[in-house]
C-alpha atoms as a PDB file:
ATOM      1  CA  UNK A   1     100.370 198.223 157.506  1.00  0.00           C
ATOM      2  CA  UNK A   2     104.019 198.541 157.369  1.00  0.00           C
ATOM      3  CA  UNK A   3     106.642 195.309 157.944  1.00  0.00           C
ATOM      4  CA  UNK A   4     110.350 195.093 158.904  1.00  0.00           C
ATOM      5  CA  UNK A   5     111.536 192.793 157.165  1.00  0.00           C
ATOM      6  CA  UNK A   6     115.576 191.294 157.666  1.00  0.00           C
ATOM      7  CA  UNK A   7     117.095 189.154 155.510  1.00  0.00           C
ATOM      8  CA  UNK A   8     120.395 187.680 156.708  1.00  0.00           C
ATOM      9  CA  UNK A   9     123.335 185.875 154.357  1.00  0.00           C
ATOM     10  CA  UNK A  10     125.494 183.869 156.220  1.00  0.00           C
ATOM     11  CA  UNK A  11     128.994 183.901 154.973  1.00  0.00           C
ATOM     12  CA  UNK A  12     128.634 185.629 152.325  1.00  0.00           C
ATOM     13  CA  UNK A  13     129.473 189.376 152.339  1.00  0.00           C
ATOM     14  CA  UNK A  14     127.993 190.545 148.963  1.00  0.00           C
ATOM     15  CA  UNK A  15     124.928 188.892 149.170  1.00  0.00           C
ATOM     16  CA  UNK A  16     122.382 191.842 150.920  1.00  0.00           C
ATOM     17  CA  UNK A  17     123.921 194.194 148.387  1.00  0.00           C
ATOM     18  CA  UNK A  18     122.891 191.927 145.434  1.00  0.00           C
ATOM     19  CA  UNK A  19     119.589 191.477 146.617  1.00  0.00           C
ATOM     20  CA  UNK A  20     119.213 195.123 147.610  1.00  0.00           C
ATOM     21  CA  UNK A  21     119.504 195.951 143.944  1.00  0.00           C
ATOM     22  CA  UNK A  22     117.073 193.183 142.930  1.00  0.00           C
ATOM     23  CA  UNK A  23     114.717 194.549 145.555  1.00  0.00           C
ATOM     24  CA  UNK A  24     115.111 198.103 144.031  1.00  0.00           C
ATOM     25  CA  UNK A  25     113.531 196.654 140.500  1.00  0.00           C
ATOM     26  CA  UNK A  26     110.421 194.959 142.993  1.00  0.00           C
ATOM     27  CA  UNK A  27     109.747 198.097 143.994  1.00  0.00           C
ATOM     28  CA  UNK A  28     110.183 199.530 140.742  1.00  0.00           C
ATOM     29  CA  UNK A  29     107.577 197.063 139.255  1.00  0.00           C
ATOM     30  CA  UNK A  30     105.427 197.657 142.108  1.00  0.00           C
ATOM     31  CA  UNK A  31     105.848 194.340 143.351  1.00  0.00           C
ATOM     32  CA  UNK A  32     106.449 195.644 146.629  1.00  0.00           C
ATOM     33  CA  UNK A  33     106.389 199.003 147.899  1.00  0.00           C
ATOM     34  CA  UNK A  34     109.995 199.686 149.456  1.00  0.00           C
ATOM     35  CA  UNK A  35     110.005 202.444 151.677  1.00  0.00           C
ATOM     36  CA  UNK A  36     113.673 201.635 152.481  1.00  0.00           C
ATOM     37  CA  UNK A  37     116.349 199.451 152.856  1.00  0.00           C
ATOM     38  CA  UNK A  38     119.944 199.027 153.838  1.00  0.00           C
ATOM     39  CA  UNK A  39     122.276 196.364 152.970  1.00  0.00           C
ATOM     40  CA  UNK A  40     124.809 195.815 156.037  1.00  0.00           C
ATOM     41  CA  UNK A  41     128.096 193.390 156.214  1.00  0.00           C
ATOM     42  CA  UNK A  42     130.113 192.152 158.810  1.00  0.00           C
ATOM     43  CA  UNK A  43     134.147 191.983 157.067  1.00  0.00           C
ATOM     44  CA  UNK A  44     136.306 189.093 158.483  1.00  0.00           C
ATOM     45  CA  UNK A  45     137.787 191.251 160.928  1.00  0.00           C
ATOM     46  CA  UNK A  46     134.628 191.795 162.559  1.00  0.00           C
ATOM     47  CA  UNK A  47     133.645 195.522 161.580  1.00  0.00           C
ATOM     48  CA  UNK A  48     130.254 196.455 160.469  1.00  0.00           C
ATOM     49  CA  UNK A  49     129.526 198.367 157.705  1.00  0.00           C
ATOM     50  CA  UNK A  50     126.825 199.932 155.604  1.00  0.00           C
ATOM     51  CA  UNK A  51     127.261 198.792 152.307  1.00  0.00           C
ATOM     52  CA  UNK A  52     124.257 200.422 150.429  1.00  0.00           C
ATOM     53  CA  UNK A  53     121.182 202.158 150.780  1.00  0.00           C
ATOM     54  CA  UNK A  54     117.868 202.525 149.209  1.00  0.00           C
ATOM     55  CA  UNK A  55     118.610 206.323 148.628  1.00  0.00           C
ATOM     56  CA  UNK A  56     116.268 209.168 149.828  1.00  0.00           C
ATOM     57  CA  UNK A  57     116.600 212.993 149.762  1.00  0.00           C
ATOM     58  CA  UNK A  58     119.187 214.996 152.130  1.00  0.00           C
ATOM     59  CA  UNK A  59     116.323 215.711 154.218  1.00  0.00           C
ATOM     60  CA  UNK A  60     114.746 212.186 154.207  1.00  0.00           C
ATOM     61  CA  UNK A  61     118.039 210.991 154.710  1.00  0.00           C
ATOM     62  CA  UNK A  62     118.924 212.692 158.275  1.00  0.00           C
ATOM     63  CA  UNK A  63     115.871 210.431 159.661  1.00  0.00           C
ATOM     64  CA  UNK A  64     116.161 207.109 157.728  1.00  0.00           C
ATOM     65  CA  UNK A  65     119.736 207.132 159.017  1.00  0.00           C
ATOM     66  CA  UNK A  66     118.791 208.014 162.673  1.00  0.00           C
ATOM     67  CA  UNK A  67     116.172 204.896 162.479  1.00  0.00           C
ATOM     68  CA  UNK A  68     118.622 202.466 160.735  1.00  0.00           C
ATOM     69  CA  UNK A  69     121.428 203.564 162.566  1.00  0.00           C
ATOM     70  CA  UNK A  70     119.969 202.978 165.987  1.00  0.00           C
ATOM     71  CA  UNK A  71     118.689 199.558 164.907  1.00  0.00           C
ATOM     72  CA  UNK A  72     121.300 198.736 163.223  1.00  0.00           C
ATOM     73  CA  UNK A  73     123.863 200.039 165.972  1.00  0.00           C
ATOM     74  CA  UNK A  74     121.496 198.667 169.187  1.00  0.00           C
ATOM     75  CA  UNK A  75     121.328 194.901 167.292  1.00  0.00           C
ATOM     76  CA  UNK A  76     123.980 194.172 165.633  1.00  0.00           C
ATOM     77  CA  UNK A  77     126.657 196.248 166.568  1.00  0.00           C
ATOM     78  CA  UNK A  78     126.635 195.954 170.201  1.00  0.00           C
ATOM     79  CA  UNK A  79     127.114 192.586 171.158  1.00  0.00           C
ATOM     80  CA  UNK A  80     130.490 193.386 168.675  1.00  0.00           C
ATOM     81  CA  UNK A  81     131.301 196.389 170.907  1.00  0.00           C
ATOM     82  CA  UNK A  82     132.261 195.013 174.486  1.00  0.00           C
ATOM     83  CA  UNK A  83     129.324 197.645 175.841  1.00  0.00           C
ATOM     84  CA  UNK A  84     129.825 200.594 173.822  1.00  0.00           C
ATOM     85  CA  UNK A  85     127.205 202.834 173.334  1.00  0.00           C
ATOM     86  CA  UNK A  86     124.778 202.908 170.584  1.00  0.00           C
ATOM     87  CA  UNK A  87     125.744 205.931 169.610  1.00  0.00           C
ATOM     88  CA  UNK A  88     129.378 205.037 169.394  1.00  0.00           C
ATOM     89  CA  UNK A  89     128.695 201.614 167.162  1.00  0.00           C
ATOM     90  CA  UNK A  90     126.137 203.615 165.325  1.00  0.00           C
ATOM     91  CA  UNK A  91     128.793 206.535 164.065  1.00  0.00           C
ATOM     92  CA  UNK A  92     131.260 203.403 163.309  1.00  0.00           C
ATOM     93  CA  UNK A  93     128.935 202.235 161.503  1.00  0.00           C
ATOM     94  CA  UNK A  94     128.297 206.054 159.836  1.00  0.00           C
ATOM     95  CA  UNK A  95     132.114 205.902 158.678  1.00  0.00           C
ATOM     96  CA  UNK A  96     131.364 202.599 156.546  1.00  0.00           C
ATOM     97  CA  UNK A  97     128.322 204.343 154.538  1.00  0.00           C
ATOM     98  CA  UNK A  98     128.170 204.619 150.695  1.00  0.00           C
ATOM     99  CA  UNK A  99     124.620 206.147 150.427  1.00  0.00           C
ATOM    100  CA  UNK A 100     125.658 210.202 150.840  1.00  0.00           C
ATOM    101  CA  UNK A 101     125.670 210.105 154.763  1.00  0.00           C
ATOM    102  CA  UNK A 102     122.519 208.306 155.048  1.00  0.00           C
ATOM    103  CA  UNK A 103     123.432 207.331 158.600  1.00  0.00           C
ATOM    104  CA  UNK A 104     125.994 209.747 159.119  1.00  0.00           C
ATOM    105  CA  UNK A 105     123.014 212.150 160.595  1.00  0.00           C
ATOM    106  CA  UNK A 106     123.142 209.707 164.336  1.00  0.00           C
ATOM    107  CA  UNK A 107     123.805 211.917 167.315  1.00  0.00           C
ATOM    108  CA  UNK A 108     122.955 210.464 170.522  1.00  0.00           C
ATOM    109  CA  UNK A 109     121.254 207.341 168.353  1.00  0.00           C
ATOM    110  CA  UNK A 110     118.918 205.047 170.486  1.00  0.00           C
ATOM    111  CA  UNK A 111     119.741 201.480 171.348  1.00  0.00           C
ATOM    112  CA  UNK A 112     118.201 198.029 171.124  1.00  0.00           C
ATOM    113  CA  UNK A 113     115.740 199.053 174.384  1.00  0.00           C
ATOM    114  CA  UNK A 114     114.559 201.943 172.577  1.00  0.00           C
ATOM    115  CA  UNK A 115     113.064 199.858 169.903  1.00  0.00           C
ATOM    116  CA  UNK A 116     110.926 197.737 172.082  1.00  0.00           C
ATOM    117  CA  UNK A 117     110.252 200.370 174.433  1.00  0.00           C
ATOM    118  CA  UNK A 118     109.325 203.326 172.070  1.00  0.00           C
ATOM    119  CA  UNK A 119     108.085 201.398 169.395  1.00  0.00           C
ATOM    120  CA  UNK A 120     107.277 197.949 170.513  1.00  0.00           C
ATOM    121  CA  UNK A 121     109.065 195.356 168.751  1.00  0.00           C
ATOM    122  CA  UNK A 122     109.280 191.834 170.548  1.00  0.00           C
ATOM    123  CA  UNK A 123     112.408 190.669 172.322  1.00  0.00           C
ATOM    124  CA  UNK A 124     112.059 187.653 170.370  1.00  0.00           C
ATOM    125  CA  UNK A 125     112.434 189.427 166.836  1.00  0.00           C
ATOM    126  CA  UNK A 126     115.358 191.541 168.531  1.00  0.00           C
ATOM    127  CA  UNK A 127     117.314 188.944 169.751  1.00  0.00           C
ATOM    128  CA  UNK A 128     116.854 187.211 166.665  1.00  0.00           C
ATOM    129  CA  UNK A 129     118.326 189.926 164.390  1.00  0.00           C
ATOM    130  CA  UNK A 130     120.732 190.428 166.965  1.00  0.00           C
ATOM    131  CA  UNK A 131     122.293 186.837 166.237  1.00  0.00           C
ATOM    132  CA  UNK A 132     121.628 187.362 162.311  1.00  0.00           C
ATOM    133  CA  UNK A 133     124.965 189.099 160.979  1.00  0.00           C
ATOM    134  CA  UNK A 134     128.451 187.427 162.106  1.00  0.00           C
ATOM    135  CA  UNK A 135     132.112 187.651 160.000  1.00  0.00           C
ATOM    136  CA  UNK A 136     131.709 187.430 156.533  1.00  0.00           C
ATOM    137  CA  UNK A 137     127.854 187.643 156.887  1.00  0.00           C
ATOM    138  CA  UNK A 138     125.580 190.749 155.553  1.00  0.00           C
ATOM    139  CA  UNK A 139     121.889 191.358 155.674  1.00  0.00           C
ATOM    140  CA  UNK A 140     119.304 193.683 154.562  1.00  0.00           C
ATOM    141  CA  UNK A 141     116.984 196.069 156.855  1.00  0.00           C
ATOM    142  CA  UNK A 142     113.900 196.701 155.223  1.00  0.00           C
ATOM    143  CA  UNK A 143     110.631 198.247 155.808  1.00  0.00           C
ATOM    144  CA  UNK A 144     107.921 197.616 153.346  1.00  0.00           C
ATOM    145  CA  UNK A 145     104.345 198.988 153.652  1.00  0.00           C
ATOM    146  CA  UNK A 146     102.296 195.997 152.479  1.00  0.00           C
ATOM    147  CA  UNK A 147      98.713 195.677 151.858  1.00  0.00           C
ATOM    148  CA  UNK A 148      99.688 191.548 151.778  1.00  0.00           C
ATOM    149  CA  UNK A 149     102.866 190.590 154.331  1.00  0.00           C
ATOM    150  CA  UNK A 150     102.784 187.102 153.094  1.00  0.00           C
ATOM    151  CA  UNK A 151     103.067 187.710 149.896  1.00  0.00           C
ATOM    152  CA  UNK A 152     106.138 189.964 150.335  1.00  0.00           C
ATOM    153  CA  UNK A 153     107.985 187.642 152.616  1.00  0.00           C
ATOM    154  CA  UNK A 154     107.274 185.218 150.008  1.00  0.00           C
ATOM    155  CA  UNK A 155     108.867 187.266 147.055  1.00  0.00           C
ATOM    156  CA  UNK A 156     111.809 188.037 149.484  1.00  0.00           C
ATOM    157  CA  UNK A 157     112.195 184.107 150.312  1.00  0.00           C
ATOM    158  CA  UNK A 158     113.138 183.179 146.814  1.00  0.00           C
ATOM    159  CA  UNK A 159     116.687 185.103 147.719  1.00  0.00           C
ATOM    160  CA  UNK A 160     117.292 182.722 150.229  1.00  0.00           C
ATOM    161  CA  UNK A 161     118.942 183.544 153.496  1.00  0.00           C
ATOM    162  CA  UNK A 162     117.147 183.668 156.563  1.00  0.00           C
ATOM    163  CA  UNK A 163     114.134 185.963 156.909  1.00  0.00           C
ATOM    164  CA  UNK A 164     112.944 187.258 159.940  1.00  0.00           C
ATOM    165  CA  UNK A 165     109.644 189.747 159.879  1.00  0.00           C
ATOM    166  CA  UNK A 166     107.464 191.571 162.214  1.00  0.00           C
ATOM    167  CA  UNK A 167     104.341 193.681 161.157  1.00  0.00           C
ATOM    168  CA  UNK A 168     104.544 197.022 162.709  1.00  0.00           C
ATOM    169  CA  UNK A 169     100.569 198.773 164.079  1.00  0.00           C
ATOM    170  CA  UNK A 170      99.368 201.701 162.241  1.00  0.00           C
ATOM    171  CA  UNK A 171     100.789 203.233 166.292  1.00  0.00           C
ATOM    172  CA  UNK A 172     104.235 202.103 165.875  1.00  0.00           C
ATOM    173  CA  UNK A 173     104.121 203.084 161.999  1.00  0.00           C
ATOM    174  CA  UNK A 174     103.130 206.384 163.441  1.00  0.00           C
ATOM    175  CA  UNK A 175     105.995 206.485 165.931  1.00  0.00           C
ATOM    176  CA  UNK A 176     108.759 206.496 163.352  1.00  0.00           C
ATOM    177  CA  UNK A 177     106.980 208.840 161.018  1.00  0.00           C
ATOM    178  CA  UNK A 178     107.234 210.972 164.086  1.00  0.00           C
ATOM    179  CA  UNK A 179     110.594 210.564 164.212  1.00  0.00           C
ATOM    180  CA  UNK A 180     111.187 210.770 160.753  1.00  0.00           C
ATOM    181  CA  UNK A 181     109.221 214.112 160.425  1.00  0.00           C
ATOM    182  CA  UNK A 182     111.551 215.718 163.351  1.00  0.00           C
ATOM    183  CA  UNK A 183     114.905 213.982 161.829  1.00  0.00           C
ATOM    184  CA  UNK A 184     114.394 215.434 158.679  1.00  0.00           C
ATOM    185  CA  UNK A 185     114.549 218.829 159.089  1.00  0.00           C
END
């Protein structure tokens, strides 16, 4: 069983990136079993950006930032964008990345629909991470696989912020491995 997991910091830019590292020595310890993460901000002047990333290989990379990109880009980046594409918040959002072009592999990224179309999350949990990141907010994107989902989101709690989970089927986890496997070539 896999979660997504988002953790959002209200006004306080630094804050996902802190954690991100903190989650890094979880995983480590085998506290939880990251399979990635990206820490995002929102500057004062409004512009996303990628601040870190979990880190994966070149290959690993092209797909992780396809996935975060387009869920990244189709929640929080559109309702910034006054209607631009996905694909077009997504590739702003490429410009701001740290992590050796871990979303700078996006062409033609998928939106907010795709996500609960192709792979089934609620419009609740959408809208909801949709409303997470504002000005001098940040948050982290996780996914965790997770024999125990309670017991994760209660590790993750003790950062504070505001935590907002879904558990993903054994068919959506298959979905993005699909597109992971084809993104990483």
């Amino acid at each position: 069983m896999s979660e997504l997991i988002v953790i959002g910091f209200k006004q306080d830019m630094y804050r996902a990136s802190h954690v991100l590292d903190e989650l890094r020595a979880l995983d480590y310890d085998w506290v939880i079993d990251l399979r990635d993460a990206v820490a995002v901000y929102r500057n004062r002047h409004g512009e996303l950006r990628l601040d870190q990333s979990y880190g994966n290989t070149v290959g690993e990379g092209a797909g992780w930032g396809f996935l975060w990109g387009s869920l990244i880009g189709g929640l929080l980046a559109i309702p910034f964008t006054a209607g631009a594409s996905a694909a077009g918040a997504a590739g702003a959002l490429a410009v701001g990345a740290l992590g050796g072009g871990t979303l700078g592999a996006i062409g033609g990224a998928a939106d907010a629909d795709w996500w609960q179309n192709e792979i089934g999350l609620s419009e609740t949990f959408v809208r909801d991470v949709g409303s997470l990141v504002d000005r001098g907010d940040s948050a982290i994107f996780a996914l965790l696989r997770s024999a125990d989902p309670i017991y994760a989101t209660e590790r993750l709690a003790g950062y504070g912020g505001t935590i907002l989970r879904t558990t993903l089927t054994s068919e959506q986890t298959a979905k993005l491995q699909k597109v992971l496997d084809n993104r990483g070539l």
